[in-house]
C-alpha atoms as a PDB file:
ATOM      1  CA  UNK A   1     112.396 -10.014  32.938  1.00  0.00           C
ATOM      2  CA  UNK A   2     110.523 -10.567  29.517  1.00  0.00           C
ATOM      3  CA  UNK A   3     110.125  -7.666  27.406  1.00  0.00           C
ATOM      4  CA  UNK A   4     107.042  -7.671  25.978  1.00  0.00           C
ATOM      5  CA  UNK A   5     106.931  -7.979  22.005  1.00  0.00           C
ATOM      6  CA  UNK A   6     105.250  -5.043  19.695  1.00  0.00           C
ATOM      7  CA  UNK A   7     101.752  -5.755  18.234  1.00  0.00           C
ATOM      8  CA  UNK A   8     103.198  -4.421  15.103  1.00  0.00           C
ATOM      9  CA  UNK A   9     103.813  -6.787  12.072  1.00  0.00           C
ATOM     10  CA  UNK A  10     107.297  -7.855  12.089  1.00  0.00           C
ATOM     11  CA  UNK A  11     107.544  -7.737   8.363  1.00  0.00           C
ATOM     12  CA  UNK A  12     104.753  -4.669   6.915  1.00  0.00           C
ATOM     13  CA  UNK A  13     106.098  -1.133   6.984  1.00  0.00           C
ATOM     14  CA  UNK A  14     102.580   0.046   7.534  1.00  0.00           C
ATOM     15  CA  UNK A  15     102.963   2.402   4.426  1.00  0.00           C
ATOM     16  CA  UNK A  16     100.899   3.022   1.578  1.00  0.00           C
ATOM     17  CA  UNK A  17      97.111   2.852   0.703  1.00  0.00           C
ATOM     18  CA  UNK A  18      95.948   0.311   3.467  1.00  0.00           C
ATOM     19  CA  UNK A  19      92.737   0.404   5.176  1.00  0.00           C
ATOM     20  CA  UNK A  20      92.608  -0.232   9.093  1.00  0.00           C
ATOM     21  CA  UNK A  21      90.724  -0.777  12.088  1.00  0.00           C
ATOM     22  CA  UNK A  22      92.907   0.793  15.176  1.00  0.00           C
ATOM     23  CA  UNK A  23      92.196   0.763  18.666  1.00  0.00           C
ATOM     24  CA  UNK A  24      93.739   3.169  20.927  1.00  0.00           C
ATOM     25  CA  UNK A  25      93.409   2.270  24.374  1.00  0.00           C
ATOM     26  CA  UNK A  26      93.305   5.164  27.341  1.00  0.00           C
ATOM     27  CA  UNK A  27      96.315   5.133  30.099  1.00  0.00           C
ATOM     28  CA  UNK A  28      94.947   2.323  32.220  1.00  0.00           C
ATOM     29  CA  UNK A  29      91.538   2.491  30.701  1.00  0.00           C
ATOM     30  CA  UNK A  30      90.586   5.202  32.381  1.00  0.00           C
ATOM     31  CA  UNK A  31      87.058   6.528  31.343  1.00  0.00           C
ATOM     32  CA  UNK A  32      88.544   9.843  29.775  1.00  0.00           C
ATOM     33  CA  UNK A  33      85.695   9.729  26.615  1.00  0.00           C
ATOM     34  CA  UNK A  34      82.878  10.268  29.170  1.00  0.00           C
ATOM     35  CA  UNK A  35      83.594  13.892  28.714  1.00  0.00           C
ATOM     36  CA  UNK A  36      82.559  15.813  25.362  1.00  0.00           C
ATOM     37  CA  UNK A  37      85.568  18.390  26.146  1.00  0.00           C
ATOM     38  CA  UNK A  38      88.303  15.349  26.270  1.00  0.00           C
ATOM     39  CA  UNK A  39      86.268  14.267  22.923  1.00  0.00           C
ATOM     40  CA  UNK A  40      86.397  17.481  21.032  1.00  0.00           C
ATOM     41  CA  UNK A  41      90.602  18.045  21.654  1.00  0.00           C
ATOM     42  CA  UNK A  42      91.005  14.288  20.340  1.00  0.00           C
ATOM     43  CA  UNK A  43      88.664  14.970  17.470  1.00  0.00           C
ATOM     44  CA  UNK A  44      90.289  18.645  16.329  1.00  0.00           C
ATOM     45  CA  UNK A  45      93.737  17.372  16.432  1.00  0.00           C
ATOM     46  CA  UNK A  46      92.235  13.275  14.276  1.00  0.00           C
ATOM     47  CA  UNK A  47      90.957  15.992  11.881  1.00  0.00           C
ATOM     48  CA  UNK A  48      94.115  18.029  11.602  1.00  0.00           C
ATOM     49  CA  UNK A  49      96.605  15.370  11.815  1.00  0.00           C
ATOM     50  CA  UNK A  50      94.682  12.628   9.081  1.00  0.00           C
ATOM     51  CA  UNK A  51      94.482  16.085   6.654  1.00  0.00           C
ATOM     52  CA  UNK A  52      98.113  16.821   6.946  1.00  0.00           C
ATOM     53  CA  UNK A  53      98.591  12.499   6.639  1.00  0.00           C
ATOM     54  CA  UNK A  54      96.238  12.621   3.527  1.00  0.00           C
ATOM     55  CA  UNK A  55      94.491   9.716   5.876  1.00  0.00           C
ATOM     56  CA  UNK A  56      90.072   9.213   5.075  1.00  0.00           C
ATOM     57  CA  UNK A  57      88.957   8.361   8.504  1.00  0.00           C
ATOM     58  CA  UNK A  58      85.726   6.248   7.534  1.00  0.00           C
ATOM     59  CA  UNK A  59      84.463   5.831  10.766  1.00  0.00           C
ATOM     60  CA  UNK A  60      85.489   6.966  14.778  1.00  0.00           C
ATOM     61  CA  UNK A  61      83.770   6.039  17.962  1.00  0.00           C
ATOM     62  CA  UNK A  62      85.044   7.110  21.191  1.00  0.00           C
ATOM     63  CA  UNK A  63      84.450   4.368  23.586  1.00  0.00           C
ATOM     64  CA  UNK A  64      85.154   5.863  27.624  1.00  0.00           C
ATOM     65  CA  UNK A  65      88.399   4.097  27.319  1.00  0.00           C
ATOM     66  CA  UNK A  66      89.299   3.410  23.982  1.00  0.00           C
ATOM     67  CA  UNK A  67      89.467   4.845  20.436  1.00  0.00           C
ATOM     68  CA  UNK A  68      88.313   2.786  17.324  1.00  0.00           C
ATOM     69  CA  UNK A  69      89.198   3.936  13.751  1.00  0.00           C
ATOM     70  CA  UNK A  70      88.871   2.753  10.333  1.00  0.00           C
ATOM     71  CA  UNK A  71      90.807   4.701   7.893  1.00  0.00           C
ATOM     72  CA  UNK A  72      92.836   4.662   4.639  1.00  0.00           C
ATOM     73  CA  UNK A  73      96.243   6.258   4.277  1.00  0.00           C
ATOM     74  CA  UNK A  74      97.670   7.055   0.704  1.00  0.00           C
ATOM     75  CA  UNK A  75     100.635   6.130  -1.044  1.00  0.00           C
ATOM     76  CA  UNK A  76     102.699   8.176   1.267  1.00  0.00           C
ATOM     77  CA  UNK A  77     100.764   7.716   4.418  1.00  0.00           C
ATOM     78  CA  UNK A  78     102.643   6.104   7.123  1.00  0.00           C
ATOM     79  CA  UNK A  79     100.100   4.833   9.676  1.00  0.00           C
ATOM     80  CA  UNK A  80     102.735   4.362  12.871  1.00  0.00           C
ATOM     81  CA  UNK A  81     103.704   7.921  11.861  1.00  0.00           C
ATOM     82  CA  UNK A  82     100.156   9.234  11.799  1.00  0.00           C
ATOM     83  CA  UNK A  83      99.230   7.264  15.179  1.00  0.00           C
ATOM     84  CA  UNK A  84     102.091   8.669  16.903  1.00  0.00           C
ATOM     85  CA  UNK A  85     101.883  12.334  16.493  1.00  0.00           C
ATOM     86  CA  UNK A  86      97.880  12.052  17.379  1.00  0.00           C
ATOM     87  CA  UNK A  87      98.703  10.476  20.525  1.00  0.00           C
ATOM     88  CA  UNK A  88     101.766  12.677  21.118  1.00  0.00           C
ATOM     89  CA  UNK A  89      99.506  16.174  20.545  1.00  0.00           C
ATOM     90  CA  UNK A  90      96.443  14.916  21.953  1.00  0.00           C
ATOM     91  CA  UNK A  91      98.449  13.804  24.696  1.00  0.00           C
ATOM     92  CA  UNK A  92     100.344  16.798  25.092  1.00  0.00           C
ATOM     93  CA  UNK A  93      97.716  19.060  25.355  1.00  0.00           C
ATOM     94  CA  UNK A  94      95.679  16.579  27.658  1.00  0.00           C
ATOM     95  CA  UNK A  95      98.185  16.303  30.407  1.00  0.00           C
ATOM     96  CA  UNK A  96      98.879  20.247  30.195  1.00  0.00           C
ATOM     97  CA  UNK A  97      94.794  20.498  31.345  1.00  0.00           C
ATOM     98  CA  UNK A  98      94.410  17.529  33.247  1.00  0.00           C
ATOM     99  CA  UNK A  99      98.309  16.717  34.400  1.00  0.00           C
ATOM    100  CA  UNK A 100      97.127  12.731  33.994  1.00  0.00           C
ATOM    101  CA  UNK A 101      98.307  11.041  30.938  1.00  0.00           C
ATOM    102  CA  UNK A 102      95.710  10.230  28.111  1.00  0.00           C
ATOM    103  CA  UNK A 103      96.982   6.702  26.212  1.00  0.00           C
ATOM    104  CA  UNK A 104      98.217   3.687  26.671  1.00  0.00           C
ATOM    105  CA  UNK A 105     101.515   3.076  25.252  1.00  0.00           C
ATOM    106  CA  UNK A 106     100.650   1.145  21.818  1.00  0.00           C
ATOM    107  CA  UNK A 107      97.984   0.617  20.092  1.00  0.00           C
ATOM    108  CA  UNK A 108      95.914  -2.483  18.131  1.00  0.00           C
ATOM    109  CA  UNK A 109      95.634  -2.699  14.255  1.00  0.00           C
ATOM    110  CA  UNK A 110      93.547  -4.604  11.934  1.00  0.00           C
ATOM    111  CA  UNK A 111      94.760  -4.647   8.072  1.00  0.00           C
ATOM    112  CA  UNK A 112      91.336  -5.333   6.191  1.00  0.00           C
ATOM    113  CA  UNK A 113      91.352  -7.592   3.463  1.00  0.00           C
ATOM    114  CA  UNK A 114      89.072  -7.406   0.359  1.00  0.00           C
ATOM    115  CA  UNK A 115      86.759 -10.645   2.453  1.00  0.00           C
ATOM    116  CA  UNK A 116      86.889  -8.452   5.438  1.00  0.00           C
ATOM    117  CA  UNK A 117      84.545  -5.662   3.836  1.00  0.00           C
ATOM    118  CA  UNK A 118      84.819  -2.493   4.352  1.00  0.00           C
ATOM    119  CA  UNK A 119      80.915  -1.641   5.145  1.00  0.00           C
ATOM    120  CA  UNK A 120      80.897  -4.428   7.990  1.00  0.00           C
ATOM    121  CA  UNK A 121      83.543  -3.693   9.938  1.00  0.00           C
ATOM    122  CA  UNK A 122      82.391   0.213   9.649  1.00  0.00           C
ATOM    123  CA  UNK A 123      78.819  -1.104  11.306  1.00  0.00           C
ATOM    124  CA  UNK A 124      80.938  -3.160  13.798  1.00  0.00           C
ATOM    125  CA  UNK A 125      82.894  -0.602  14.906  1.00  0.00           C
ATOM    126  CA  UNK A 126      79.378   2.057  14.764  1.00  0.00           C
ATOM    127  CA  UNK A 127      77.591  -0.483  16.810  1.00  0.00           C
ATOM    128  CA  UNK A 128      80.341  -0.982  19.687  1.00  0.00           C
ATOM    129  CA  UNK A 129      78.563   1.804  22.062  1.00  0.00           C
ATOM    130  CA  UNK A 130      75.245  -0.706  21.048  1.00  0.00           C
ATOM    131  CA  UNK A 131      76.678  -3.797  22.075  1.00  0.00           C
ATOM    132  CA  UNK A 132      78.223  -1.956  25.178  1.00  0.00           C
ATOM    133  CA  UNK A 133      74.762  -1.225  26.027  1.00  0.00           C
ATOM    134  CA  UNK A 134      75.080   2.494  26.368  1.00  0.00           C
ATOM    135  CA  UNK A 135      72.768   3.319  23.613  1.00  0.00           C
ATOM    136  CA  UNK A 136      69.597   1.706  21.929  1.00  0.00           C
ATOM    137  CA  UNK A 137      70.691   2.834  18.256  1.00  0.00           C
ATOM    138  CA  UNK A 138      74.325   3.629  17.053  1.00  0.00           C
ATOM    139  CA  UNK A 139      72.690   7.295  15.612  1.00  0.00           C
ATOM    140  CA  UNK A 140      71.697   8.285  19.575  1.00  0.00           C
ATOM    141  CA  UNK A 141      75.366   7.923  20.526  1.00  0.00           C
ATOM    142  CA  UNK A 142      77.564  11.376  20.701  1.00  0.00           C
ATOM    143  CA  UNK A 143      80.652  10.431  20.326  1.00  0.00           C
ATOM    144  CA  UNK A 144      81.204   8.786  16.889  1.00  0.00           C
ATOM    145  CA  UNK A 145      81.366   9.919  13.237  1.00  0.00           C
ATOM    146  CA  UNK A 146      82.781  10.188  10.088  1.00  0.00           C
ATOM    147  CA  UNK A 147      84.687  12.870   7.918  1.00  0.00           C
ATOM    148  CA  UNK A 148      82.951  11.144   4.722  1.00  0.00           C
ATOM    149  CA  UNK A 149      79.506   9.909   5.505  1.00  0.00           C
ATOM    150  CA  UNK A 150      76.708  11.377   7.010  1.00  0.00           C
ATOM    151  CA  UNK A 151      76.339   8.731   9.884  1.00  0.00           C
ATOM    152  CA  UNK A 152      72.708  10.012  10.916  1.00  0.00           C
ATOM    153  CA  UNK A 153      71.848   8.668   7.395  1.00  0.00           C
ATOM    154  CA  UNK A 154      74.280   5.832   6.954  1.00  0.00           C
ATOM    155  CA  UNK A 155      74.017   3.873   4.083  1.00  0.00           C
ATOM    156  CA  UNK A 156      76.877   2.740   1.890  1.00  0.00           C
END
């Protein structure tokens, strides 16, 4: 049997200042994010856990059956660390409602360089539920946001 390999970076501790673009897939891509209530106890415990992580989460969207971030840690931040105890509590308090599990085991990361650009990959990850064809117009779409912008009014 062939144990699957990590998509982690062999060689990057994930700690420090980095910026990111994570995905967080759903157990078995089930369509959990079709619900605002499975939404909302993702979202309180992003916004608790990325205070307590010092972590500036530029940009969410909750796909159905996936989670994309962009954020920055600080010096300290460890971004396995932070990823981890979301998924644990969220998780947790998921299968305590809902006795299904919420996420897939790992999860996908993107380290941006300086070429990469920040504002782009923000509007690439905005526009997902766009290209997805679920909305006209990233604004009409519920389920995304930012703790530093005022999406409705985007502009960088």
């Amino acid at each position: 049997m062939k144990i699957k390999s990590s998509p982690r970076l062999e060689d990057f501790n994930y700690k420090g200042g980095y910026v990111y673009s994570i995905t967080i897939c759903t157990f078995k891509n089930e369509k959990y994010f079709l619900k605002e209530s499975t939404v909302a106890l993702v979202l309180n415990f992003l916004k608790d856990i990325s205070a307590k992580h010092e972590c500036t989460i530029f940009v969410y969207c909750f796909m159905p059956d996936h989670l994309h971030l962009l954020l920055q840690g600080n010096n300290k931040t460890s971004l396995t660390v932070f990823i981890k105890e979301l998924k644990q509590l969220s998780g947790f308090y998921f299968k305590k409602k809902t006795n299904r599990k919420l996420w897939h085991l790992s999860f996908y990361d993107h380290i941006l360089r300086k070429e990469d650009g920040l504002e782009r990959i923000a509007l690439y990850i905005l526009n997902n539920p766009v290209r997805k064809g679920l909305v006209k117009d990233f604004k009409e779409y519920p389920y995304l946001g930012s703790f530093i912008y005022d999406i409705k009014n985007f502009i960088f």
